[in-house]
PDB file of N, CA and C in Angstrom:
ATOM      1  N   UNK A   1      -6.636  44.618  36.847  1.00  0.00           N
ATOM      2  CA  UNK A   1      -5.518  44.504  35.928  1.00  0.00           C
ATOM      3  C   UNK A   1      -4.270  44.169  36.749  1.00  0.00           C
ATOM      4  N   UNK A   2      -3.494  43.382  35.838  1.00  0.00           N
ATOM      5  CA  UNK A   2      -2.097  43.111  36.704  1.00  0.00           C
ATOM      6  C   UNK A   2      -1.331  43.996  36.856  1.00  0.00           C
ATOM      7  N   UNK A   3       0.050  44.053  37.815  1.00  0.00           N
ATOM      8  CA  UNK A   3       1.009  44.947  37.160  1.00  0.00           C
ATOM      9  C   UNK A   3       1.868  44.582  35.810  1.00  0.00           C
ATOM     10  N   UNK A   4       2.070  43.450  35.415  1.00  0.00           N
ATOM     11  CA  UNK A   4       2.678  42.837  34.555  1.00  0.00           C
ATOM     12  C   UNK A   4       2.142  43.634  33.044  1.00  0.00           C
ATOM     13  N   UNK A   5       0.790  43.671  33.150  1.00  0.00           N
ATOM     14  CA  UNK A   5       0.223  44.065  32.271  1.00  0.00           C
ATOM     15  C   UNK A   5      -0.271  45.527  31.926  1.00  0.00           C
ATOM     16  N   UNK A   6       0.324  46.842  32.782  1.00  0.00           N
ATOM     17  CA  UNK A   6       0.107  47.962  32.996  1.00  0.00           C
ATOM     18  C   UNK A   6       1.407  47.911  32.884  1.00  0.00           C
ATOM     19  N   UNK A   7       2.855  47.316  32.963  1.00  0.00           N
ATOM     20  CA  UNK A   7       4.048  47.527  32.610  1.00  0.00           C
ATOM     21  C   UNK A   7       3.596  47.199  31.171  1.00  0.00           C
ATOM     22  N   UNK A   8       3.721  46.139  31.222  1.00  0.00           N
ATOM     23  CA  UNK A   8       3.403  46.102  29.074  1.00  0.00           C
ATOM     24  C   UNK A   8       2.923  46.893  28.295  1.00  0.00           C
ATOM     25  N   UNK A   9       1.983  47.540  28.642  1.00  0.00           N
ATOM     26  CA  UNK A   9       0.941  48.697  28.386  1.00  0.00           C
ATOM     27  C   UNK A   9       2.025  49.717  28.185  1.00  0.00           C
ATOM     28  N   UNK A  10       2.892  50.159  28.968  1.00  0.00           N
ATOM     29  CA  UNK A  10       3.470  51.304  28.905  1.00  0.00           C
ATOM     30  C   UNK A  10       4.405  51.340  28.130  1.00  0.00           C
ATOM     31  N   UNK A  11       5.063  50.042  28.092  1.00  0.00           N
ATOM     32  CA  UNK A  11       6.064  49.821  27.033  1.00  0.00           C
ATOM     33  C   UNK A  11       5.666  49.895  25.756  1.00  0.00           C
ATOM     34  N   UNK A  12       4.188  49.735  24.888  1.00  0.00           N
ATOM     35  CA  UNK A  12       4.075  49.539  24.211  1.00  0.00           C
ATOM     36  C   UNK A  12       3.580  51.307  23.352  1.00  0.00           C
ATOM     37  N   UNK A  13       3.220  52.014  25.182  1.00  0.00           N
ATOM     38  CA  UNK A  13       3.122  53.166  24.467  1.00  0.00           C
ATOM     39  C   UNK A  13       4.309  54.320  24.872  1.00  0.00           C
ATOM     40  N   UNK A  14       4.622  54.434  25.722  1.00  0.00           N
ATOM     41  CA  UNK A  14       6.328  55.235  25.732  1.00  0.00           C
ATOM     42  C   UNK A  14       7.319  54.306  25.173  1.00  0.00           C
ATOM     43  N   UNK A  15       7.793  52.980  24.896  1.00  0.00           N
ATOM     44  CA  UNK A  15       8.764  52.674  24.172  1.00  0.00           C
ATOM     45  C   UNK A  15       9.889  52.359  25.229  1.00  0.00           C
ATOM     46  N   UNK A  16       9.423  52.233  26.856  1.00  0.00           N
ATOM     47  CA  UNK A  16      10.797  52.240  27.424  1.00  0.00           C
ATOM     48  C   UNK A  16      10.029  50.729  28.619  1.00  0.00           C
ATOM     49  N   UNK A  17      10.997  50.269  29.246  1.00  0.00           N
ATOM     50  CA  UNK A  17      10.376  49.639  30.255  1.00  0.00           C
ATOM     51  C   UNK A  17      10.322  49.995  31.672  1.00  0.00           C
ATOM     52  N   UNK A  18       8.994  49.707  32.533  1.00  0.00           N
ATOM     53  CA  UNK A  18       9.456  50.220  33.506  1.00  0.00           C
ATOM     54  C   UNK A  18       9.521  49.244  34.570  1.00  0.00           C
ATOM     55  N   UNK A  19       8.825  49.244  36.221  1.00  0.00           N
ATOM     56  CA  UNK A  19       9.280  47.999  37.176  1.00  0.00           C
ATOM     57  C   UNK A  19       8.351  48.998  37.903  1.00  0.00           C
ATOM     58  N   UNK A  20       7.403  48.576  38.363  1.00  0.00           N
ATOM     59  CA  UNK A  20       6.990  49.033  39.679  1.00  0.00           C
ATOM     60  C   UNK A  20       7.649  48.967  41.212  1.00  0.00           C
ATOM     61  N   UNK A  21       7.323  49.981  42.104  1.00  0.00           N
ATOM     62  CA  UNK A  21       8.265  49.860  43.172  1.00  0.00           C
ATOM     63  C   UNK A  21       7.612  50.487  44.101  1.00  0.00           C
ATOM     64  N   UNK A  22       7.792  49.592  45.373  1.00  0.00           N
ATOM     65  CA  UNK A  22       6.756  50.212  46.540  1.00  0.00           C
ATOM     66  C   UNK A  22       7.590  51.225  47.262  1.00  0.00           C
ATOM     67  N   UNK A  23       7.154  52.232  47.729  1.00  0.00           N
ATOM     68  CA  UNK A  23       7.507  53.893  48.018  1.00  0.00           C
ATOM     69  C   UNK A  23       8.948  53.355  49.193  1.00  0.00           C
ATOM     70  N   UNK A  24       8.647  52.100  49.662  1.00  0.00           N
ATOM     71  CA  UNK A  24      10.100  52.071  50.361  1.00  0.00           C
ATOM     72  C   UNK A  24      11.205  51.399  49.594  1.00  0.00           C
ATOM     73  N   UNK A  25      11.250  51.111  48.307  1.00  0.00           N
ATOM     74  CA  UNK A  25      11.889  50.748  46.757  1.00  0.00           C
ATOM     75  C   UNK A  25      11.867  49.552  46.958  1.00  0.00           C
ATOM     76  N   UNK A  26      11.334  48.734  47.439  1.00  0.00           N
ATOM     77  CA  UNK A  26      10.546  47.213  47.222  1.00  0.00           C
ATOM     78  C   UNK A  26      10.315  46.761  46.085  1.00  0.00           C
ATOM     79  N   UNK A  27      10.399  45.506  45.404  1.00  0.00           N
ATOM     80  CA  UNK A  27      10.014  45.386  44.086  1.00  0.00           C
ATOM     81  C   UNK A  27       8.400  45.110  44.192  1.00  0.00           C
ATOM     82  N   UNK A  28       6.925  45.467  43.269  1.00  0.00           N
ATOM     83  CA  UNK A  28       6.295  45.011  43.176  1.00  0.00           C
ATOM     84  C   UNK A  28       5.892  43.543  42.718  1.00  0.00           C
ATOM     85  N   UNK A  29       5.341  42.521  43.121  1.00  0.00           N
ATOM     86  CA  UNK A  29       5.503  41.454  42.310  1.00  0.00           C
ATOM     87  C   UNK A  29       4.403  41.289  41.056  1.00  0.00           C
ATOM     88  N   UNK A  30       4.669  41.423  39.942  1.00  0.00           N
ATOM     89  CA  UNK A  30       4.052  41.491  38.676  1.00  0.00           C
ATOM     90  C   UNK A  30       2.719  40.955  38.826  1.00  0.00           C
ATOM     91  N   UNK A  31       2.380  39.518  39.473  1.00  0.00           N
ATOM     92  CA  UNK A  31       0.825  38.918  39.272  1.00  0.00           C
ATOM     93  C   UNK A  31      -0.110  40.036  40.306  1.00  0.00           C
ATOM     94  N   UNK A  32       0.668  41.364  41.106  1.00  0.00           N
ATOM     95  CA  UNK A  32       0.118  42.127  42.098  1.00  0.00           C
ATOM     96  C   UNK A  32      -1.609  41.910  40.866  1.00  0.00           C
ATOM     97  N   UNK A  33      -2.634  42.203  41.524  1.00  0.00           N
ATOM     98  CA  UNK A  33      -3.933  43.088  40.428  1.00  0.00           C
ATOM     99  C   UNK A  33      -4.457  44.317  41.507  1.00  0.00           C
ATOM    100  N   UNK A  34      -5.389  44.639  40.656  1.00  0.00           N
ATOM    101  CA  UNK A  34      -6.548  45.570  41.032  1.00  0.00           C
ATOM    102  C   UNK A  34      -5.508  47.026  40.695  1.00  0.00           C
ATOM    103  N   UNK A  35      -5.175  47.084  39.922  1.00  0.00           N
ATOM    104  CA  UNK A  35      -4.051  48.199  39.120  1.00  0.00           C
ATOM    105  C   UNK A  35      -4.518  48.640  38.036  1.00  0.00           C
ATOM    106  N   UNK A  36      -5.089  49.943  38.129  1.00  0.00           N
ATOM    107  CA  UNK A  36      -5.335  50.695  36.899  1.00  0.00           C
ATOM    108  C   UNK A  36      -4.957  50.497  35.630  1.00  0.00           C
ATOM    109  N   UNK A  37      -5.262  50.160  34.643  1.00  0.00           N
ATOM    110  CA  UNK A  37      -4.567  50.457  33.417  1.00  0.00           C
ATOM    111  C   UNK A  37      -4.023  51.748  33.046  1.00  0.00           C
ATOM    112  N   UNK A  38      -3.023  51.599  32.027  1.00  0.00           N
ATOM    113  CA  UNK A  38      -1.964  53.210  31.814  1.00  0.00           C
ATOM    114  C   UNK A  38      -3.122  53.843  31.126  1.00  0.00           C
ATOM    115  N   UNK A  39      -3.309  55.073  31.278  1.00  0.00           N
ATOM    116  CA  UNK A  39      -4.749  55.500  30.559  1.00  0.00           C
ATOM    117  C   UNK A  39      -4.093  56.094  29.202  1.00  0.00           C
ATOM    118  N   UNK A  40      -2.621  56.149  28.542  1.00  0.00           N
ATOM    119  CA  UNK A  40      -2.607  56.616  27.626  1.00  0.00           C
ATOM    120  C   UNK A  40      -2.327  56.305  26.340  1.00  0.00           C
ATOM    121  N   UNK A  41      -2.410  57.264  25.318  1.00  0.00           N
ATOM    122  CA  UNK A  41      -2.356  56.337  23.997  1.00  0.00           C
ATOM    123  C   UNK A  41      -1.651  56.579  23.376  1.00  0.00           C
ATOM    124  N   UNK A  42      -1.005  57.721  23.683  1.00  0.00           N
ATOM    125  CA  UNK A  42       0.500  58.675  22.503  1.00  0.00           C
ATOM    126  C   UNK A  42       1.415  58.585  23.471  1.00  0.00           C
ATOM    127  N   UNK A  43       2.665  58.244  23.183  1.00  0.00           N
ATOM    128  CA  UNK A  43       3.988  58.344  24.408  1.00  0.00           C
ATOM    129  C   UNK A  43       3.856  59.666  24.086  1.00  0.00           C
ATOM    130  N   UNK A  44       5.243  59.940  25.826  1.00  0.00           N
ATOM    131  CA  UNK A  44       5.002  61.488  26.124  1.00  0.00           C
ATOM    132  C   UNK A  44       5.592  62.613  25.105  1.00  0.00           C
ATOM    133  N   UNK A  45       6.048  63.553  25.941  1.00  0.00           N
ATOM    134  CA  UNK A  45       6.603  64.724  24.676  1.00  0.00           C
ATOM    135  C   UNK A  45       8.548  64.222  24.522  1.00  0.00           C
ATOM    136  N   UNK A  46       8.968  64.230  23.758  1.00  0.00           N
ATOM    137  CA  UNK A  46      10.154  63.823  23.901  1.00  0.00           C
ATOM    138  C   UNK A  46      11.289  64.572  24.393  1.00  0.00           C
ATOM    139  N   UNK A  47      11.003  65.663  24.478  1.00  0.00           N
ATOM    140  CA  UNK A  47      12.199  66.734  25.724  1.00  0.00           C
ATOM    141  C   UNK A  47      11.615  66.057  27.616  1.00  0.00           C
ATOM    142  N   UNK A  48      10.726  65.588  27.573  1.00  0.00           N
ATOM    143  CA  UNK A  48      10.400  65.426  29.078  1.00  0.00           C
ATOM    144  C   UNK A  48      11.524  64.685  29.850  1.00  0.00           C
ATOM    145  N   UNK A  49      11.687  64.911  30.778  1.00  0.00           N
ATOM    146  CA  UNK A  49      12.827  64.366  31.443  1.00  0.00           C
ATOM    147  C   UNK A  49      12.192  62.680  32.215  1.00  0.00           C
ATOM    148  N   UNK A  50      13.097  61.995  32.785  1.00  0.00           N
ATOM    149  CA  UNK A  50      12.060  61.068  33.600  1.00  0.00           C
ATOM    150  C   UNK A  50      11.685  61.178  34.734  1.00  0.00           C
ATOM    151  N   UNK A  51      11.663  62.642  35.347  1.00  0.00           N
ATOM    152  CA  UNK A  51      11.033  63.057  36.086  1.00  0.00           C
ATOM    153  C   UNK A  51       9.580  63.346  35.429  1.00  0.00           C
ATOM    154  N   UNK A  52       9.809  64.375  34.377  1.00  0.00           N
ATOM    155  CA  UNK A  52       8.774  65.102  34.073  1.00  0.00           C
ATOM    156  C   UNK A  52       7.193  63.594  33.968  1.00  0.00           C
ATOM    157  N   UNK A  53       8.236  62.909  33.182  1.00  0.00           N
ATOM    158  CA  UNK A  53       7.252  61.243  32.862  1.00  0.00           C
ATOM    159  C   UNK A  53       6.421  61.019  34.133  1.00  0.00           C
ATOM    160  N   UNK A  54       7.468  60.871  35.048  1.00  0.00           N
ATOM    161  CA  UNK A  54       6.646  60.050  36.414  1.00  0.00           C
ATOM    162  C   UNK A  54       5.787  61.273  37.138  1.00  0.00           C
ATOM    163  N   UNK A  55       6.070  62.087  37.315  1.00  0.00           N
ATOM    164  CA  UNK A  55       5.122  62.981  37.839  1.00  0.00           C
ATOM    165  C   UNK A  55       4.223  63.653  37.127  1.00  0.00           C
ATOM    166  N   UNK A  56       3.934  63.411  35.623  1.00  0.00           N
ATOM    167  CA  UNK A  56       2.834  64.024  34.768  1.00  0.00           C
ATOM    168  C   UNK A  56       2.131  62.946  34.386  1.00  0.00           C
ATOM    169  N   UNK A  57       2.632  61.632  34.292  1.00  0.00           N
ATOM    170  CA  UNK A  57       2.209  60.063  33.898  1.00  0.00           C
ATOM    171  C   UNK A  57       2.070  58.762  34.503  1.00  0.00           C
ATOM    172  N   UNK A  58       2.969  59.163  35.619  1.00  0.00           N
ATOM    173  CA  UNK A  58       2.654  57.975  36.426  1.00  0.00           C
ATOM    174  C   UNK A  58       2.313  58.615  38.171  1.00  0.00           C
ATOM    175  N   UNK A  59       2.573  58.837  38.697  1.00  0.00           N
ATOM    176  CA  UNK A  59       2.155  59.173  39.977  1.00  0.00           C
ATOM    177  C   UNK A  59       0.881  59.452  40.182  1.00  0.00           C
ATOM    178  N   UNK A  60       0.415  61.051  39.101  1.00  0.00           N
ATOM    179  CA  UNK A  60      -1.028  60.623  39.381  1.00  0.00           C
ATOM    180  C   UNK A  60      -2.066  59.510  39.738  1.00  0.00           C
ATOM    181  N   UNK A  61      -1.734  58.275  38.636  1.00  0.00           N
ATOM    182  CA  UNK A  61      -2.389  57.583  38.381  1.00  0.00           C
ATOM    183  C   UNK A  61      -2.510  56.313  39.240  1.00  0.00           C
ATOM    184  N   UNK A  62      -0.851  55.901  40.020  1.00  0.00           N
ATOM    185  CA  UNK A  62      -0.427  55.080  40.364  1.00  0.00           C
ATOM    186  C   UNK A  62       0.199  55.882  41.751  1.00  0.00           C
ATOM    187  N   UNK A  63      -0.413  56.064  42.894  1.00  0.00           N
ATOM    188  CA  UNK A  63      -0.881  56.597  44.439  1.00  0.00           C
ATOM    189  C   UNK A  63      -0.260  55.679  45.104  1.00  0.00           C
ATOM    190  N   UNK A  64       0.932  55.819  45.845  1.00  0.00           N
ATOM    191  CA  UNK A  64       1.331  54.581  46.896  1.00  0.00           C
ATOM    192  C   UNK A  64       2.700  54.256  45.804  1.00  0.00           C
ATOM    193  N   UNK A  65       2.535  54.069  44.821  1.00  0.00           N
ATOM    194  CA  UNK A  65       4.040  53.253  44.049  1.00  0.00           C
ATOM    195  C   UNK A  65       4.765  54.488  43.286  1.00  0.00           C
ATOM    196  N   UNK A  66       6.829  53.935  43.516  1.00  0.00           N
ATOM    197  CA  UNK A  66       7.342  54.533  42.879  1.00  0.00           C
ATOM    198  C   UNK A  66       7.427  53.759  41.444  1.00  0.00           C
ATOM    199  N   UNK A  67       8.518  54.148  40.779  1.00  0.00           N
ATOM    200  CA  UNK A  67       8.728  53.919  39.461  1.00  0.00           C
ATOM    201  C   UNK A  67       9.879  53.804  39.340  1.00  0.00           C
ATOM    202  N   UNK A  68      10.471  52.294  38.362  1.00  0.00           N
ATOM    203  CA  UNK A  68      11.728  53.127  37.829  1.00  0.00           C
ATOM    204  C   UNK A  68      11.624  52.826  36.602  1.00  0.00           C
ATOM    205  N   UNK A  69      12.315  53.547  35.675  1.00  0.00           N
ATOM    206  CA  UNK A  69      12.178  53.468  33.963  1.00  0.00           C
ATOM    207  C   UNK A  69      13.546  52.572  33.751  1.00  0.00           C
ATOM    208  N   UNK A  70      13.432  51.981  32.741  1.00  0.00           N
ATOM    209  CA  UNK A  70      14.179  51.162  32.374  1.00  0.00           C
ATOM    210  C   UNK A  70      14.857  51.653  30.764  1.00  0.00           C
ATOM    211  N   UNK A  71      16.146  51.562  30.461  1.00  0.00           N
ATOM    212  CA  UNK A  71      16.277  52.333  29.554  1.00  0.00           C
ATOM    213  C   UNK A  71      16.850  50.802  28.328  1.00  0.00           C
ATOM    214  N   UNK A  72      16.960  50.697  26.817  1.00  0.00           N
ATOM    215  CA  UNK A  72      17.504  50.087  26.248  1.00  0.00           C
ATOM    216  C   UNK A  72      19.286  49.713  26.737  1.00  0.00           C
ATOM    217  N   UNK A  73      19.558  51.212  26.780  1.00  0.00           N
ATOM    218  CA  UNK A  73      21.032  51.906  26.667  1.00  0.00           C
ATOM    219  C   UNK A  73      21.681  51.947  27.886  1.00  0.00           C
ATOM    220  N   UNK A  74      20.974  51.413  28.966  1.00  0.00           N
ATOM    221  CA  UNK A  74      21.268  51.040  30.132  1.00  0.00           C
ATOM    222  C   UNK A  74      20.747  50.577  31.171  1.00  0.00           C
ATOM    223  N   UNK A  75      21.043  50.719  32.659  1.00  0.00           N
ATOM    224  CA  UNK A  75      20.256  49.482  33.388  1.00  0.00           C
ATOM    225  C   UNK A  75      18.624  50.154  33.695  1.00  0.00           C
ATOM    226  N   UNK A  76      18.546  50.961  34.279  1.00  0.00           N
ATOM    227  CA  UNK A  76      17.697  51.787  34.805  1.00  0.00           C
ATOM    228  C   UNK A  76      17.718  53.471  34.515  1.00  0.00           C
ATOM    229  N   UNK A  77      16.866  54.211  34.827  1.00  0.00           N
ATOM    230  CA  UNK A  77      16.838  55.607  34.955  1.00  0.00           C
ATOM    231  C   UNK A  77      17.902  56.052  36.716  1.00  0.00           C
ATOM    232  N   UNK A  78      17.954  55.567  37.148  1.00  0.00           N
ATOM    233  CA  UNK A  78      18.960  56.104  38.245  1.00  0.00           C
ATOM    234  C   UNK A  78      20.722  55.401  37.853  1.00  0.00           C
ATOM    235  N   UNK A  79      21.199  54.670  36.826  1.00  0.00           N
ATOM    236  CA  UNK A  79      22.075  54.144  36.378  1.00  0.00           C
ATOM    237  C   UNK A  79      22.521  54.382  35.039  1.00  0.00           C
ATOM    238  N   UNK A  80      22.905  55.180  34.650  1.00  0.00           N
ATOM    239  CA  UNK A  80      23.133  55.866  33.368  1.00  0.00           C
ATOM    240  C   UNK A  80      24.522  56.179  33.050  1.00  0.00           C
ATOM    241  N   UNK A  81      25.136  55.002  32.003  1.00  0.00           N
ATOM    242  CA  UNK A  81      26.469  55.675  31.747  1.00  0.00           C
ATOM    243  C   UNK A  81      26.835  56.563  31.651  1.00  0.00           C
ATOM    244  N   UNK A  82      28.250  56.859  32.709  1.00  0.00           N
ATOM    245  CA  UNK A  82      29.063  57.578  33.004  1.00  0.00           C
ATOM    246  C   UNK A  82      28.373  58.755  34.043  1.00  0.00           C
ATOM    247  N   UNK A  83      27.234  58.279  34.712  1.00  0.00           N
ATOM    248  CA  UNK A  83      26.951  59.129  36.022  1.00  0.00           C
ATOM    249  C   UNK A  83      27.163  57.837  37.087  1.00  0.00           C
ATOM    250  N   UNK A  84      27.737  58.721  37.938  1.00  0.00           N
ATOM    251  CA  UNK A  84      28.541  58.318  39.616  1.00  0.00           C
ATOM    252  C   UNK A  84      27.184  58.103  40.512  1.00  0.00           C
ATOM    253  N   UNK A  85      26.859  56.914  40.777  1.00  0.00           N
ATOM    254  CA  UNK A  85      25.520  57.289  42.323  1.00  0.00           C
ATOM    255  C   UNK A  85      25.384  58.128  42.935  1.00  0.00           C
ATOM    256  N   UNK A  86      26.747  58.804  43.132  1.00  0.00           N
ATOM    257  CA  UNK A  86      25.949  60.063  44.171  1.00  0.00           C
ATOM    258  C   UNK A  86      25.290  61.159  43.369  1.00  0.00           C
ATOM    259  N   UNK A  87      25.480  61.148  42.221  1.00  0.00           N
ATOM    260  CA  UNK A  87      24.747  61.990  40.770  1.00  0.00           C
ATOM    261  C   UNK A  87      23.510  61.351  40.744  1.00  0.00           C
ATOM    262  N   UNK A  88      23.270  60.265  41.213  1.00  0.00           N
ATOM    263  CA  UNK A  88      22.068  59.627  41.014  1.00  0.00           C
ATOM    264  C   UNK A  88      20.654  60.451  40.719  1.00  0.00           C
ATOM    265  N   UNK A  89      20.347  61.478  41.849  1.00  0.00           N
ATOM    266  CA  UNK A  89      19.419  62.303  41.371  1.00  0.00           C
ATOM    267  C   UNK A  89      19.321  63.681  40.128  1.00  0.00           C
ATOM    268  N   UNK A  90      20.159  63.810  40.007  1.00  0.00           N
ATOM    269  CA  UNK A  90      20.633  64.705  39.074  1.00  0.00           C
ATOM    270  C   UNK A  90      20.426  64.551  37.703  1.00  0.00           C
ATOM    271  N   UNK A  91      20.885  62.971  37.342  1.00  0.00           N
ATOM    272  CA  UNK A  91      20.866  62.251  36.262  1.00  0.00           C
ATOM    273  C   UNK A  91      19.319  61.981  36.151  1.00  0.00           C
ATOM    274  N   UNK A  92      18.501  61.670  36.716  1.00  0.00           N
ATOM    275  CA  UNK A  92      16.872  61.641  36.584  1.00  0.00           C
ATOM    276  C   UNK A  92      16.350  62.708  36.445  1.00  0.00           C
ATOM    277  N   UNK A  93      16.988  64.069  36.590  1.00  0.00           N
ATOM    278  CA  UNK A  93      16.211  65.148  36.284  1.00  0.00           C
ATOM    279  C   UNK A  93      16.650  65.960  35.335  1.00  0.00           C
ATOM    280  N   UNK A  94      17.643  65.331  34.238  1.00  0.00           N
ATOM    281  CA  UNK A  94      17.651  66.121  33.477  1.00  0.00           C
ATOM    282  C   UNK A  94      17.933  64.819  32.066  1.00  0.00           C
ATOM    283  N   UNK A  95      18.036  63.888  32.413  1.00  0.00           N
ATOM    284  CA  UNK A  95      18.251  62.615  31.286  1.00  0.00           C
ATOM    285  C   UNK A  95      17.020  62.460  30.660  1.00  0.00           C
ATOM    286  N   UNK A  96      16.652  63.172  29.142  1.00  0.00           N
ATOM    287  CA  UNK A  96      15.763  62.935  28.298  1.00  0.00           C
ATOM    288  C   UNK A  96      14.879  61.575  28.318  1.00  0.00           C
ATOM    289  N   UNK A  97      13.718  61.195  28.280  1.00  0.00           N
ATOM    290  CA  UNK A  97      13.131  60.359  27.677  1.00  0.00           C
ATOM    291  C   UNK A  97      13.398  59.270  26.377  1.00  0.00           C
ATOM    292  N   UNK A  98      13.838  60.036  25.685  1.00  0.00           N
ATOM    293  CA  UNK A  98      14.165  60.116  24.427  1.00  0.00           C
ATOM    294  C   UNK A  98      15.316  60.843  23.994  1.00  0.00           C
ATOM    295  N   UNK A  99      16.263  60.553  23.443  1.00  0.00           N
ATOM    296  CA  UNK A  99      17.320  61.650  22.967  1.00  0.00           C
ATOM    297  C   UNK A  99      16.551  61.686  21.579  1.00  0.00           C
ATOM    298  N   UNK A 100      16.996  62.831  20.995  1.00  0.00           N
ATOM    299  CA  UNK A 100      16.510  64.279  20.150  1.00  0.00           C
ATOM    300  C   UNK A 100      17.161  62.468  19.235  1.00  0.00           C
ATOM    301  N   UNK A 101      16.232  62.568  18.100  1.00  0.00           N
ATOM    302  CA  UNK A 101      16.203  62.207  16.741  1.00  0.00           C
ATOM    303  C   UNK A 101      15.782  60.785  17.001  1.00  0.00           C
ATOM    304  N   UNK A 102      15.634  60.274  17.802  1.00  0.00           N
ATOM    305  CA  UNK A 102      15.031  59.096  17.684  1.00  0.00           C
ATOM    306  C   UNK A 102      14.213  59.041  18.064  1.00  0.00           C
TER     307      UNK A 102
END
């Protein structure tokens, strides 16, 4: 499987986009293969943080690569209006998946 197509996969079942990224934050290049498919079929719980996501949903599965989530409402999961970079980690561990009602 591609990565192109294990990103699509995920989008279609969490609702967000993501980007693969090699552990030294490298971009993966999408035609990469031999990549697991996302094994799941219900997006996650919606209080999970995008920590909770990548380390209950993606890390297991995906050994060697980081992640970054991609949000509608902004650029990335480490870029989140009105948090400062040096908040950078802070903002990933407590910025919902999902905000409550949608």
């Amino acid at each position: 499987m591609k990565i192109e197509n294990v990103e699509r996969r995920i989008l279609k079942v969490e609702g967000f986009n993501v980007c693969f990224l090699y552990s030294s934050g490298g971009n993966v290049r999408s035609d990469k293969e031999k990549i697991p498919q996302f094994p799941f079929r219900k997006r996650a719980r919606d209080l999970w943080t995008v920590e909770d996501w990548k380390a209950r949903r993606f890390l297991p599965h995906y050994p060697g690569f980081e992640v970054e989530v991609k949000f509608s409402n902004c650029d990335s999961d480490s870029k989140k209006p009105g948090w400062a970079a040096d908040q950078r980690s802070v903002c990933q561990q407590v910025y919902p998946i999902r905000p409550h009602g949608s």
